[in-house]
Protein backbone atom coordinates (compact mmCIF):
# COMPACT_ATOMS: atom_id res chain seq x y z
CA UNK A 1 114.20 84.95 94.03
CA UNK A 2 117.66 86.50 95.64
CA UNK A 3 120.56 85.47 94.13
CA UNK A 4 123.97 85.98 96.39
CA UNK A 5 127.10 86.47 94.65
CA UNK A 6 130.15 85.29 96.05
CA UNK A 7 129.23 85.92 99.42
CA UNK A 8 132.29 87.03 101.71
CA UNK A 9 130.89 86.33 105.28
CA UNK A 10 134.01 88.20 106.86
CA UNK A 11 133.87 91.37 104.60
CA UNK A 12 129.99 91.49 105.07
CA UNK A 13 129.57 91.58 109.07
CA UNK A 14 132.07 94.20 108.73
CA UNK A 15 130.08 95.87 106.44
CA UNK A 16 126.67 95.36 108.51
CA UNK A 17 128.08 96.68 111.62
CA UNK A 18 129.71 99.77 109.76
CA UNK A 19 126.19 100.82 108.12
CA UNK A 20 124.18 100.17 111.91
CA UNK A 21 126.78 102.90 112.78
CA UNK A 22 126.39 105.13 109.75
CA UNK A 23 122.90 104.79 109.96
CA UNK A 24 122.75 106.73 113.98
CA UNK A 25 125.14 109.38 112.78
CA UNK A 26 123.98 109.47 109.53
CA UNK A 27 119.52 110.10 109.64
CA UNK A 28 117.32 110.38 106.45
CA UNK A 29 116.85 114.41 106.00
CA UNK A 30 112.92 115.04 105.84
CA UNK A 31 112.40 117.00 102.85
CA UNK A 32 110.21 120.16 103.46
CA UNK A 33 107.52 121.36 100.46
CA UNK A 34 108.88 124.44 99.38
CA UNK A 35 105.96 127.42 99.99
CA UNK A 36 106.53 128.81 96.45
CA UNK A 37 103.00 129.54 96.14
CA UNK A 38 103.19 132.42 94.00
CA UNK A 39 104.87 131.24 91.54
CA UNK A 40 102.61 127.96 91.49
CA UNK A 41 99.56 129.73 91.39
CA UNK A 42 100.62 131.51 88.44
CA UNK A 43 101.16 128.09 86.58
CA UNK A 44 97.76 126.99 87.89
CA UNK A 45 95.80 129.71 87.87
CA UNK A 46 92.59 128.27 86.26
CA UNK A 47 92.28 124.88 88.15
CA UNK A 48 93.65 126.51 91.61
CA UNK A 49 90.52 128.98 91.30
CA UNK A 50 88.19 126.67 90.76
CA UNK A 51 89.59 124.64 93.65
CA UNK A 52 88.97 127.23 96.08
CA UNK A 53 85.53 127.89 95.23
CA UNK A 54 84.25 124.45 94.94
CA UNK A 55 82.20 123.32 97.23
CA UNK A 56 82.62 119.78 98.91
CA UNK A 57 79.79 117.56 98.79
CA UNK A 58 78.93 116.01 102.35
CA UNK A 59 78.70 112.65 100.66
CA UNK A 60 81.91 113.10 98.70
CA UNK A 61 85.50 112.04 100.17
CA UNK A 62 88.37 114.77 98.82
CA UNK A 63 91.67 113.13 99.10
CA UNK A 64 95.06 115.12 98.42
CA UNK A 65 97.93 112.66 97.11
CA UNK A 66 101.23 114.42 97.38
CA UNK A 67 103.74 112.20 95.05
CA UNK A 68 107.32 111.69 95.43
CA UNK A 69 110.15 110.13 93.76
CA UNK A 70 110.67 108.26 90.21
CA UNK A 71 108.43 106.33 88.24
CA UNK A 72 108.93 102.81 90.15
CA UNK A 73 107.74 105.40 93.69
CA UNK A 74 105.00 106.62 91.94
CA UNK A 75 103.62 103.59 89.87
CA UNK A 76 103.60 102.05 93.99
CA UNK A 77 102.17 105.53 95.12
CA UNK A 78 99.43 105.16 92.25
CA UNK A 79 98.50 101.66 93.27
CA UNK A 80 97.99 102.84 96.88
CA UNK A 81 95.47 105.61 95.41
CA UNK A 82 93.72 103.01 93.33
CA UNK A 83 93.32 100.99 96.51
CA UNK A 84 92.16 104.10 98.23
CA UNK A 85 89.87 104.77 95.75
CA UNK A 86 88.39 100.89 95.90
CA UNK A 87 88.39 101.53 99.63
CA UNK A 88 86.22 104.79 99.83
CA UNK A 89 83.76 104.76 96.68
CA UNK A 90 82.67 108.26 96.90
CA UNK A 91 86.33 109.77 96.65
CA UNK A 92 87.57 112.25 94.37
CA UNK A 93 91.33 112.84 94.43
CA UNK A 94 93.52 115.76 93.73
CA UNK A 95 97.06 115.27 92.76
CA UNK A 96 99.99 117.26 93.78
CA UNK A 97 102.87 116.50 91.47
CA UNK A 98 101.73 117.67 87.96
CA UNK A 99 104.85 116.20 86.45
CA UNK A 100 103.29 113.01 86.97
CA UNK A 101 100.05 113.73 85.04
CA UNK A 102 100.52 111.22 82.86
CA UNK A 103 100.87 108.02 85.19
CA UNK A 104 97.69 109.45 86.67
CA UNK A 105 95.05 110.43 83.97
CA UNK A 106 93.75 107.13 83.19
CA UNK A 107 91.92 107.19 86.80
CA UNK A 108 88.40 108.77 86.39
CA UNK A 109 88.31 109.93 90.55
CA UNK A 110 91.18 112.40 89.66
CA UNK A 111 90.05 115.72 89.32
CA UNK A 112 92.95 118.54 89.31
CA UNK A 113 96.86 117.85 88.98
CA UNK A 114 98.91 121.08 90.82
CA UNK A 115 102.69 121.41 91.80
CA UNK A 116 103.58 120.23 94.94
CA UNK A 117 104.34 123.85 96.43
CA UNK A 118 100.43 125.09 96.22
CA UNK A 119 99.60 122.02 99.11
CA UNK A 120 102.04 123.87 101.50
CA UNK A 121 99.57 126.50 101.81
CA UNK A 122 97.00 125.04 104.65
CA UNK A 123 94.09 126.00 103.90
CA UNK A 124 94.74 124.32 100.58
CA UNK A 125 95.51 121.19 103.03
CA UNK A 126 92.52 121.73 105.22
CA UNK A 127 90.54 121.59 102.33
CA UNK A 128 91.05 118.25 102.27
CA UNK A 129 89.30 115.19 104.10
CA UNK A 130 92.39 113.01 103.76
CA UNK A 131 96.11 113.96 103.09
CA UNK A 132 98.55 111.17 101.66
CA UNK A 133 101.94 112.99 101.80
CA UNK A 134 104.99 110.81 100.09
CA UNK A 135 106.69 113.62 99.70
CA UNK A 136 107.18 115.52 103.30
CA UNK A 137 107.17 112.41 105.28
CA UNK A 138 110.33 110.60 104.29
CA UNK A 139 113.01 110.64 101.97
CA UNK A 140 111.45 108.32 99.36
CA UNK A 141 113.48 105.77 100.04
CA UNK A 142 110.95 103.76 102.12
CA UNK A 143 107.83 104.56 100.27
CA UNK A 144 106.50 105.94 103.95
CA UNK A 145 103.27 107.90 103.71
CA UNK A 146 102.20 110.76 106.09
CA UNK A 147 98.44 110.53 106.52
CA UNK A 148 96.44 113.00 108.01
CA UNK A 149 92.32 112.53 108.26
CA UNK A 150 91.31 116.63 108.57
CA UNK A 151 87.63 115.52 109.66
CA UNK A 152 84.93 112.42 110.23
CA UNK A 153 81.74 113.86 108.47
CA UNK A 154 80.73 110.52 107.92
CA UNK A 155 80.24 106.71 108.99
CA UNK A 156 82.84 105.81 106.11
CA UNK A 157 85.38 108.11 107.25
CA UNK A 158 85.07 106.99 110.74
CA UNK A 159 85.43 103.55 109.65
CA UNK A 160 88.58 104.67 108.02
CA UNK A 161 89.87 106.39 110.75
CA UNK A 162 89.34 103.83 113.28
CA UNK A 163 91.11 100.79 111.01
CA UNK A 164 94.17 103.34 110.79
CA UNK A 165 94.53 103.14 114.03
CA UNK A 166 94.67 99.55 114.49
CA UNK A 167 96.52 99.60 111.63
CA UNK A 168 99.19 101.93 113.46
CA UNK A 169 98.89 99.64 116.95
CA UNK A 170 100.24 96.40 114.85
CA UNK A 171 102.63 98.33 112.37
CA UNK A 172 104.09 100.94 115.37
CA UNK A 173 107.23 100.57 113.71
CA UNK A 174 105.99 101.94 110.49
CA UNK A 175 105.18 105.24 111.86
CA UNK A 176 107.39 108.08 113.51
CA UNK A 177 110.40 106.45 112.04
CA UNK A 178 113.40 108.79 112.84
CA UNK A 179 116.15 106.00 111.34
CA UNK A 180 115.98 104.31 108.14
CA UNK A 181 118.36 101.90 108.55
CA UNK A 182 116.95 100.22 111.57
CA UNK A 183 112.85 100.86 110.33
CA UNK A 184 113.95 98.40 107.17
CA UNK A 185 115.52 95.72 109.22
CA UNK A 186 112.41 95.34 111.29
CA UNK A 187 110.05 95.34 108.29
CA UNK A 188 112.38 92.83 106.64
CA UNK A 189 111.94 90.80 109.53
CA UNK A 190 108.28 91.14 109.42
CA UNK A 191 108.20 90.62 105.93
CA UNK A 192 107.37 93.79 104.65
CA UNK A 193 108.25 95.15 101.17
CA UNK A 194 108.22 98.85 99.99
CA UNK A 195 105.16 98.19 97.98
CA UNK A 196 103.20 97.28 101.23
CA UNK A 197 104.11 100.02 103.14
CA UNK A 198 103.15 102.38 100.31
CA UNK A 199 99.57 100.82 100.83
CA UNK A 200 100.02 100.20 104.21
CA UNK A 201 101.04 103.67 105.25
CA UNK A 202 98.02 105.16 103.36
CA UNK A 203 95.75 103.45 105.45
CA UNK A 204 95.21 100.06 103.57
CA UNK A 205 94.47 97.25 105.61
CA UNK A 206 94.78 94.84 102.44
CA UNK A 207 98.32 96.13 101.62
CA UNK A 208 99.68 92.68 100.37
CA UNK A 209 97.87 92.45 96.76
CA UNK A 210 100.04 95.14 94.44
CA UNK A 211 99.00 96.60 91.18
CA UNK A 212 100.86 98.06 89.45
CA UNK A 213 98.85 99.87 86.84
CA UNK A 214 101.25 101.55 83.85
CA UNK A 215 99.54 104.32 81.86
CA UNK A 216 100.59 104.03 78.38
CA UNK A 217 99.62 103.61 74.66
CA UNK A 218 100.91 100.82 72.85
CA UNK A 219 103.56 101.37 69.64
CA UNK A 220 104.50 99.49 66.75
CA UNK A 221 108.06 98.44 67.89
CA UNK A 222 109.11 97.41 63.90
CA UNK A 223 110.47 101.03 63.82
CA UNK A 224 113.15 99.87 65.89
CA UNK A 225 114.19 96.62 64.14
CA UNK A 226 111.96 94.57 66.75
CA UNK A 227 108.92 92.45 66.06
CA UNK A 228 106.44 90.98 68.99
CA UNK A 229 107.58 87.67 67.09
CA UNK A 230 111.05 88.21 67.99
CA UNK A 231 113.04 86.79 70.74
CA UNK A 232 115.18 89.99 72.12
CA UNK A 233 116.48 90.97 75.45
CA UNK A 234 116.52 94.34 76.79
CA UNK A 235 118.24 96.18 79.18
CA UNK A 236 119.35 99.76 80.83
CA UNK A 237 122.54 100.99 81.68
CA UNK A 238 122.02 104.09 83.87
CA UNK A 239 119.72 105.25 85.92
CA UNK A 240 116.69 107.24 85.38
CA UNK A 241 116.50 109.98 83.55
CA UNK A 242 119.30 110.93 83.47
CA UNK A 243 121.54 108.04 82.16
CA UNK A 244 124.92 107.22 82.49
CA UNK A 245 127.57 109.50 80.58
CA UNK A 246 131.29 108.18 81.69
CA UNK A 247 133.42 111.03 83.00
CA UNK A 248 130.61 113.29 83.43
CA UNK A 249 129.13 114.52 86.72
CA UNK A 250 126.04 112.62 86.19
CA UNK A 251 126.57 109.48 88.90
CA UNK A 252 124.74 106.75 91.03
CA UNK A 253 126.38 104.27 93.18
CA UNK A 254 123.63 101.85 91.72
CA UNK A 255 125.55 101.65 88.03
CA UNK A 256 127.26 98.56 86.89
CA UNK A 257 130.37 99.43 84.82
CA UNK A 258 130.41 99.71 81.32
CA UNK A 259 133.19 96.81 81.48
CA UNK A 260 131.19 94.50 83.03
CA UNK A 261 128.18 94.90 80.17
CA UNK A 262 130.83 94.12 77.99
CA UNK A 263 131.93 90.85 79.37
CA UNK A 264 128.12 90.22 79.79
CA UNK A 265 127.31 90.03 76.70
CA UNK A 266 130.40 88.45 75.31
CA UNK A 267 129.69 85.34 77.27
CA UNK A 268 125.96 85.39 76.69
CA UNK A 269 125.60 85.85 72.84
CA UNK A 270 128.03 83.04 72.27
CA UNK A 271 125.06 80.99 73.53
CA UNK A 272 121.87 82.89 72.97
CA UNK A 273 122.86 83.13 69.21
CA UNK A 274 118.93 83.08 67.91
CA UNK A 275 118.56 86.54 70.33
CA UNK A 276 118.70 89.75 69.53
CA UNK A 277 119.97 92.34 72.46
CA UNK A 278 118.23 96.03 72.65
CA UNK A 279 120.03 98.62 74.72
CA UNK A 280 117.09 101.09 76.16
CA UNK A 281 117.41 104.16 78.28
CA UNK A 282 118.35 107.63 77.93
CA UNK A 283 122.01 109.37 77.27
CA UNK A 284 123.93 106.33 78.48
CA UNK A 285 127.35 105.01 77.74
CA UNK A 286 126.11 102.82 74.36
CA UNK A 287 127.29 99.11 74.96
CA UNK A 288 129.13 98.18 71.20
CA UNK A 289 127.79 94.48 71.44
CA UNK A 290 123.87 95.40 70.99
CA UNK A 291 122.07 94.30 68.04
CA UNK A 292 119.52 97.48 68.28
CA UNK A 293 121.21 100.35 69.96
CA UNK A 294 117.96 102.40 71.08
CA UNK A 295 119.66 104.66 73.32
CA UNK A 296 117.25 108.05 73.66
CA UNK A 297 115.64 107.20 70.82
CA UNK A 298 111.85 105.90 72.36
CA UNK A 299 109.29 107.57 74.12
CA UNK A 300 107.88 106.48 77.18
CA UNK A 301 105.33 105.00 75.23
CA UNK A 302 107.61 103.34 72.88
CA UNK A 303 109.76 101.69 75.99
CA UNK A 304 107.07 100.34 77.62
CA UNK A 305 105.80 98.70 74.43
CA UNK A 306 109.62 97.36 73.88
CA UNK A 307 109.66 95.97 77.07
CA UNK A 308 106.10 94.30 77.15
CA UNK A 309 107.41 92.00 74.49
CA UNK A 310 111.20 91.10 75.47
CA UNK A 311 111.79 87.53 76.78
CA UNK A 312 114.09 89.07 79.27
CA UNK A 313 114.66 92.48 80.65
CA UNK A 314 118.34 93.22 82.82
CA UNK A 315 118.80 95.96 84.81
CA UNK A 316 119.93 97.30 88.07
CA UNK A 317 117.26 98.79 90.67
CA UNK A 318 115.31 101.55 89.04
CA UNK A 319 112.39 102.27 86.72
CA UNK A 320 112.56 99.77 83.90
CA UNK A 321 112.63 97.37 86.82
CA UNK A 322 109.38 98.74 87.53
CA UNK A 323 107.49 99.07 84.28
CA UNK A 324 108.88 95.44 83.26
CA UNK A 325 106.81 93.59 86.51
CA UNK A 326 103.89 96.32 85.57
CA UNK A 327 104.04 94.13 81.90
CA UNK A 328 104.68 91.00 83.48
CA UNK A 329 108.37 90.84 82.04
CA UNK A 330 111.01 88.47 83.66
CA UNK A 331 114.07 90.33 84.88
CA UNK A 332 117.43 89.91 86.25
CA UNK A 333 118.51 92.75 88.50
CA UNK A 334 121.66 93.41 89.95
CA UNK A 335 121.50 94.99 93.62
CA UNK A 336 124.27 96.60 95.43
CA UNK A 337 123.05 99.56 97.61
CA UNK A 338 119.52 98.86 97.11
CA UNK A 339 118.20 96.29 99.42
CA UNK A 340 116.59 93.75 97.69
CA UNK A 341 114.66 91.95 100.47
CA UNK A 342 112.80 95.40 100.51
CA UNK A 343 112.76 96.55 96.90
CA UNK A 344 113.10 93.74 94.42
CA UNK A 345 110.12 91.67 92.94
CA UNK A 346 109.31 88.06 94.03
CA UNK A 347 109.40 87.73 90.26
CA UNK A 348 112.49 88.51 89.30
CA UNK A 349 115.76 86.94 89.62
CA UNK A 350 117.72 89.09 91.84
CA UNK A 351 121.41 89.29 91.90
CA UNK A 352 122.96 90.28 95.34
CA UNK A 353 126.18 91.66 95.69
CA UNK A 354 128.34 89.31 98.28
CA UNK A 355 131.00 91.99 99.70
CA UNK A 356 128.93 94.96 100.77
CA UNK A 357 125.17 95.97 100.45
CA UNK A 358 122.03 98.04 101.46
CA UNK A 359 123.40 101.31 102.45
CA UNK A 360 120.49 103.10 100.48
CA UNK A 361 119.29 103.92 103.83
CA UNK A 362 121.51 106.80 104.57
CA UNK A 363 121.54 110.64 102.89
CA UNK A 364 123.76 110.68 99.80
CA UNK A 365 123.90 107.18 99.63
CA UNK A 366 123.28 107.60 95.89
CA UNK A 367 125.87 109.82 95.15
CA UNK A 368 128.83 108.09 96.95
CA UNK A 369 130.42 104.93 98.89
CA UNK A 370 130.08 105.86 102.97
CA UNK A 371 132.36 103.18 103.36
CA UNK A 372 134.50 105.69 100.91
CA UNK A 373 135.46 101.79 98.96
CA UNK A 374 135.59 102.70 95.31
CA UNK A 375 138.00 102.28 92.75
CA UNK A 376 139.50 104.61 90.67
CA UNK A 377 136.80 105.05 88.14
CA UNK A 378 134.02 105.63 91.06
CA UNK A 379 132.94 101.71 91.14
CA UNK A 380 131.83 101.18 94.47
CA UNK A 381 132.72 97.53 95.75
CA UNK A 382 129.46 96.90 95.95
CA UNK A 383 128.32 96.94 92.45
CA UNK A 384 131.80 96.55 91.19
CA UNK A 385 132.08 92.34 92.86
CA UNK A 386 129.10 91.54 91.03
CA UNK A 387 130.74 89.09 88.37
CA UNK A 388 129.51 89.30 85.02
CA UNK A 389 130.43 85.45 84.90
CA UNK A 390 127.94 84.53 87.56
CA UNK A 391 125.31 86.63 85.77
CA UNK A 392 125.61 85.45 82.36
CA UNK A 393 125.55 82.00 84.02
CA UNK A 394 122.11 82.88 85.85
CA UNK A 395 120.95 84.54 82.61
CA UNK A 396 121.63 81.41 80.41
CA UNK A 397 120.17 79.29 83.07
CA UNK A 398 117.15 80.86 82.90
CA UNK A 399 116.98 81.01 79.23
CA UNK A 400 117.81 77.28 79.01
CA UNK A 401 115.06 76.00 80.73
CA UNK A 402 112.53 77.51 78.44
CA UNK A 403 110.99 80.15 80.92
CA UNK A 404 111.78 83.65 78.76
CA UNK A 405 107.91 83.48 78.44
């Protein structure tokens, strides 16, 4: 569900036709694996000899997966693997991007996990019968995938290679996409979401069932003041890992102001008075109106068991966004420079800002307003005319008609 708040018509054309011109001048920079293959080697000495002198079974498909981005890009990266996988029984799959371990050791076909620089060598990547690159392809902000099929030693693998390229003469759009901008507004229209083209991308032909499949162990949350009894709300103010610290050079364009948290919650726990409120992520500006103030305090282990049991999770577009549809949580999330008709979940209730939007397209969009509209304290408009009336008001809606199951 997309939520629209206070649309201007007027001030968004405007806006729309600025961007479509931003977005020509303005192209996604292809980032380039960095041949550092020294120093990787070092690191993975042990498995990186053993992968050079195995020898590939005929019967056997090796795939190299080449991860990108946060955890919300890889948890969709993981579930195309795991559809891969499904896809092609007799694959065994190498990761590149061993800060990810974690998200990826639950899946019995992996075999090694390596840095990302060690694939730049090719006859690393020639090693390989298929190549799912997230990383060189794109910019990670349209979850593209570069696939490359090194060889056809066998029926399955022709199979493959053939159904890619039907998949490539309906999706042409999809492929050898040189600007961002425009490649989103046709798979809008087309009704495709990042999560398919992840799948889709990778060669999936059944791209439209996601899984999103969270690694994790499962904590006693009483530690924090919070029972699975409980009703609670959680949310994130920040971004990733690296939070939100006010007057600090730590910034995202996708950050709602400490302000309007504030006035949140003031109008919401007037009403939700049998409800506690839990403030997760890490070094962020602490909100004073919390009941449990858990602020880099949990583990990854310890958020995701938080958030499996909240009635409610808020947020604006990034990983706890991610994790909560993974546990089947509810959430509201506020959208400014994110598009939501590509990002969001059906799930969720998404909050749209009415002024200006979906510039996430274009380099730096992140780090700065293109349309250079920000106040004083860095608020871009976009963010900044979400009301924190209008979302208490969809928050208490929700809440009031008994679905914080």
């Amino acid at each position: 569900m997309i939520l629209y708040c206070n649309d201007d018509k007027m001030k968004l054309e405007k806006a729309e036709k600025e961007l479509a011109l931003l977005s020509e001048k303005i192209l996604t920079k292809k980032q380039k694996i960095r041949k550092n293959i020294v120093k990787s080697f070092l690191k993975n000495f042990h498995n990186f000899f053993k992968l050079i002198l195995q020898k590939n079974e005929n019967k056997a498909i090796y795939i190299a997966v080449i991860l990108s981005g946060g955890i919300g890009d890889v948890l969709r990266q993981k579930d195309a693997v795991l559809s891969l996988i499904a896809l092609l029984p007799v694959a065994i799959v190498d990761v590149y991007g061993k800060t990810y371990k974690s998200f990826f050791s639950d899946i019995k076909k992996t075999r090694f996990f390596f840095n990302r620089e060690i694939i730049g060598c090719r006859f690393v990547a020639n090693k390989y019968d298929i190549v799912v690159d997230y990383f060189t392809s794109d910019n990670v902000t349209s979850g593209i995938a570069d696939l490359k099929i090194n060889n056809l030693k066998n029926d399955v693998l022709k199979k493959f290679a053939n159904d890619f390229e039907e998949i490539k003469k309906e999706y042409p759009y999809c492929f050898n996409v040189k600007n961002q901008y425009s490649f989103q507004q046709e798979a809008i229209k087309n009704n495709l979401k990042f999560n398919a083209v992840a799948k889709l991308t990778a060669g999936i032909k059944d791209f439209k069932k996601i899984n999103l499949a969270l690694n994790y162990r499962e904590r006693d949350i009483t530690k924090f003041g919070l029972n699975t009894q409980d009703k609670y709300i959680t949310f994130q103010h920040g971004w990733g890992g690296k939070g939100y610290i006010p007057r600090k050079t730590c910034w995202n364009t996708k950050i709602w102001a400490t302000k309007n948290w504030k006035k949140l919650f003031e109008n919401i726990k007037k009403e939700l008075k049998n409800y506690k409120i839990a403030q997760v992520g890490i070094n962020s500006d602490y909100i004073d109106l919390v009941d449990v103030n858990l602020v880099g305090k949990t583990s990854y282990d310890d958020l995701c068991s938080i958030i499996k049991h909240s009635s409610l999770h808020i947020d604006t577009d990034g990983c706890c966004m991610h994790i909560a549809e993974a546990l089947n949580v509810k959430s509201v999330i506020l959208f400014g420079p994110s598009d939501a008709r590509y990002v969001s979940y059906d799930n969720n209730i998404n909050v749209v800002s009415g002024q200006c939007r979906n510039c996430y397209t274009l380099r730096g969009w992140d780090a700065h307003c293109h349309r250079e509209l920000e106040n004083r304290n860095r608020q871009p408009v976009c963010m900044e005319s979400i009301s924190p009336d209008f979302v208490a008001k969809t928050i208490l809606r929700y809440i009031g008609e008994g679905k914080q199951e």
